[in-house]
Protein backbone atom coordinates (compact mmCIF):
# COMPACT_ATOMS: atom_id res chain seq x y z
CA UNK A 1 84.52 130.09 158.82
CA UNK A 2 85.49 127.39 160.82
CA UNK A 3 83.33 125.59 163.57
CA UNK A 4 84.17 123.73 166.62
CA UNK A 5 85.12 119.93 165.74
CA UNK A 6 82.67 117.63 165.34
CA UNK A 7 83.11 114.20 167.70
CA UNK A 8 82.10 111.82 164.83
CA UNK A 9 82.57 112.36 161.22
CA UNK A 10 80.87 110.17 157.74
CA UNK A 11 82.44 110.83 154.57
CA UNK A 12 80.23 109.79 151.68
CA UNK A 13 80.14 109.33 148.10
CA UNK A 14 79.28 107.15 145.46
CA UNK A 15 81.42 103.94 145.54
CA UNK A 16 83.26 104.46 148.70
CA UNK A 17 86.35 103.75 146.50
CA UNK A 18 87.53 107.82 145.74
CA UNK A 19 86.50 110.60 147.47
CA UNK A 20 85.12 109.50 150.75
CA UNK A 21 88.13 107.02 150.98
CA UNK A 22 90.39 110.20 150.51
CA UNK A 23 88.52 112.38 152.60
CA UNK A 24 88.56 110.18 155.63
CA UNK A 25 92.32 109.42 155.04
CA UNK A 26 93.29 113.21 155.05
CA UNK A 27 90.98 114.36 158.00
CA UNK A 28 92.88 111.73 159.79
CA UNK A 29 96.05 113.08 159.14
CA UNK A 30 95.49 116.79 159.09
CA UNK A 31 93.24 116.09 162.46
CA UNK A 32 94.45 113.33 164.37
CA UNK A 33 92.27 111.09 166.62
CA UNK A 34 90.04 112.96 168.42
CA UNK A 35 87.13 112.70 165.67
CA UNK A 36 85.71 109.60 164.79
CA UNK A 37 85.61 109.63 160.83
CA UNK A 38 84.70 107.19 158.51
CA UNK A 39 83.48 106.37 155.10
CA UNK A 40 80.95 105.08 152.98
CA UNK A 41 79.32 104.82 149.30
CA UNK A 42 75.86 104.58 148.20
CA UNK A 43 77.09 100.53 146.83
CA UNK A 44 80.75 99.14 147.38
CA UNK A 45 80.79 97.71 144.27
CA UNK A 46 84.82 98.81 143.34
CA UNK A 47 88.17 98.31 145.62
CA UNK A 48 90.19 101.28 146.34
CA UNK A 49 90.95 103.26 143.24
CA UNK A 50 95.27 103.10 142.99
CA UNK A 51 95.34 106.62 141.61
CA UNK A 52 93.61 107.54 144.80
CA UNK A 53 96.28 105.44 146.73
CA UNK A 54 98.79 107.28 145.01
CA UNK A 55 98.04 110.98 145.60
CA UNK A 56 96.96 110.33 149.08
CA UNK A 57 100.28 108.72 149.23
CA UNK A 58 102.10 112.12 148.31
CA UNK A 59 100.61 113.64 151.53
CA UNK A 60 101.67 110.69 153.64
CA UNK A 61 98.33 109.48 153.80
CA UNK A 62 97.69 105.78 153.80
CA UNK A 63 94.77 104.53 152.33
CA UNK A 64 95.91 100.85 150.50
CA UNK A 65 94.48 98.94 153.43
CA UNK A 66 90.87 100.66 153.22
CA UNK A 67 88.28 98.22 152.04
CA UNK A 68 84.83 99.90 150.35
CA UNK A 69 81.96 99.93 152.29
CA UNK A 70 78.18 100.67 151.18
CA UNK A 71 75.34 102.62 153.94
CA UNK A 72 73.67 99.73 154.06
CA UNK A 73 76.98 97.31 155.18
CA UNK A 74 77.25 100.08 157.66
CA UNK A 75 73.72 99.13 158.65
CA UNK A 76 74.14 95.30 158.54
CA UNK A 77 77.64 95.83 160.93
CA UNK A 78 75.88 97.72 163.26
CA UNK A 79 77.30 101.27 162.68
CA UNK A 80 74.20 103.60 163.13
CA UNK A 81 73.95 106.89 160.47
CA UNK A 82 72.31 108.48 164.07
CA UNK A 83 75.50 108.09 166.28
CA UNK A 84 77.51 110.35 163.66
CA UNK A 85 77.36 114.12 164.57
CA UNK A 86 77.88 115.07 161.24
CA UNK A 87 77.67 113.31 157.54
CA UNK A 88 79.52 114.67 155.09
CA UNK A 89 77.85 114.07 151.17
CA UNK A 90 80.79 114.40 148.34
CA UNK A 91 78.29 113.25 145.17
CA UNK A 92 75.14 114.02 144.60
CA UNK A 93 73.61 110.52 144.61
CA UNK A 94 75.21 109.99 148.19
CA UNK A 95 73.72 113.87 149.41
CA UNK A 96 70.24 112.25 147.99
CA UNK A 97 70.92 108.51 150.09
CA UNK A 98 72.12 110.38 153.19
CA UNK A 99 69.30 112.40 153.66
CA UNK A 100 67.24 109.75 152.95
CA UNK A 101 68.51 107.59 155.76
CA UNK A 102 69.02 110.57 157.92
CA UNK A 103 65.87 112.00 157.87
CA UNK A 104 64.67 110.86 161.57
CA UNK A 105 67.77 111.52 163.11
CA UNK A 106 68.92 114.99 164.30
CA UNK A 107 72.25 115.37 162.48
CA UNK A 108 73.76 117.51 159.99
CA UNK A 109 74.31 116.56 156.62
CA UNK A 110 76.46 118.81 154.25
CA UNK A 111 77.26 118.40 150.56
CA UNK A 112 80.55 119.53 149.48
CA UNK A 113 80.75 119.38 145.57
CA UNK A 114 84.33 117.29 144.95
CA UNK A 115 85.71 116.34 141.25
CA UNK A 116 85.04 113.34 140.28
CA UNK A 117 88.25 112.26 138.49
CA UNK A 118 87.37 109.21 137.64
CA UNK A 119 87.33 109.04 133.43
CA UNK A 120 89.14 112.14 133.15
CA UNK A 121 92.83 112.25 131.85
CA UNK A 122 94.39 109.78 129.07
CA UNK A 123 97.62 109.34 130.06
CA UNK A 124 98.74 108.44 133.67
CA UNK A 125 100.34 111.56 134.28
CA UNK A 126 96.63 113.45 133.24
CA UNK A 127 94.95 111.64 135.38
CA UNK A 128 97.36 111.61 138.39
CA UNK A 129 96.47 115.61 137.94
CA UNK A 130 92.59 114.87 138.31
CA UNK A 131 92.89 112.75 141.43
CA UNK A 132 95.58 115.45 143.06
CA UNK A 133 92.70 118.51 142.43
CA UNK A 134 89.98 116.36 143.74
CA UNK A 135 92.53 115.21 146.83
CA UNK A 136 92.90 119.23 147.26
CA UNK A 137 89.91 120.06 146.85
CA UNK A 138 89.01 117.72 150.09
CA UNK A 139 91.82 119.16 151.90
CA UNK A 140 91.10 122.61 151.22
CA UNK A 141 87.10 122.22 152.17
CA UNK A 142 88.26 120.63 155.48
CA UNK A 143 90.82 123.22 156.51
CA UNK A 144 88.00 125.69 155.67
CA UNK A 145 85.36 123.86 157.84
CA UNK A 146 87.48 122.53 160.42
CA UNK A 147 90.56 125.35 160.98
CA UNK A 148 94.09 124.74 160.68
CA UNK A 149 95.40 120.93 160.91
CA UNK A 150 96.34 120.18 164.44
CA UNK A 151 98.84 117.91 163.02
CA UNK A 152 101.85 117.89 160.74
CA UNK A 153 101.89 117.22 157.19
């Protein structure tokens, strides 16, 4: 079922460096401009993951320039959990953290359980196949929440 669009979207997991990073990336691109979306991770303690780089890259999504971001940098930069309509939880740990700093505002926080592909796959090629089902995975969940993209892919 999909639901009218949200105005401001947060993308969270637990490094900001995989799935949030892709997440906010493809909503982008399959939605365009209208929504405010961004990302975050319970720490920032990793860059960008390249294999995420690379299967985002496959959809024409961009995500090399992103730089990982933790709640509380979000916090310290002055980008209030309260102003987002709607925070979207893609680990466990950040569901837990999100609530947590959510809990006096009136928002909605969902938990969408996304692969982690991080550690799975030997070779290059195996794990480039972990990183694409996570990556469709996202884009499946938001074309089930949010309708049909309103821009090409």
């Amino acid at each position: 079922m999909t639901e009218e669009m949200p105005q401001s979207v947060l993308f969270c997991c637990d490094h900001n460096a995989v799935r949030s990073p892709m997440a906010e990336g493809i909503m982008k691109k399959l939605y365009g401009t209208g929504t405010y979306v961004q990302s975050a991770g319970v720490t920032n303690d990793m860059e960008i993951d390249g294999f995420s780089i690379a299967v985002c890259q496959e959809m024409d999504v961009e995500l090399s320039r992103h730089r990982s971001r933790s709640f509380d940098e979000m916090e310290n930069w002055g980008d209030d959990l309260g102003s987002f309509d709607l925070v979207i939880a893609l680990s466990p740990a950040s569901q837990r953290r999100a609530l947590e700093l959510t809990r006096y505002y009136s928002l909605e926080v969902e938990y969408w359980p996304i692969l982690d592909p991080t550690g799975l796959g030997e070779t290059r090629d195996a794990k480039l196949v972990s990183y694409r089902q996570a990556r469709d995975q996202i884009r499946d969940r938001l074309i089930g929440r949010f309708g049909p993209p309103t821009e090409m892919i």
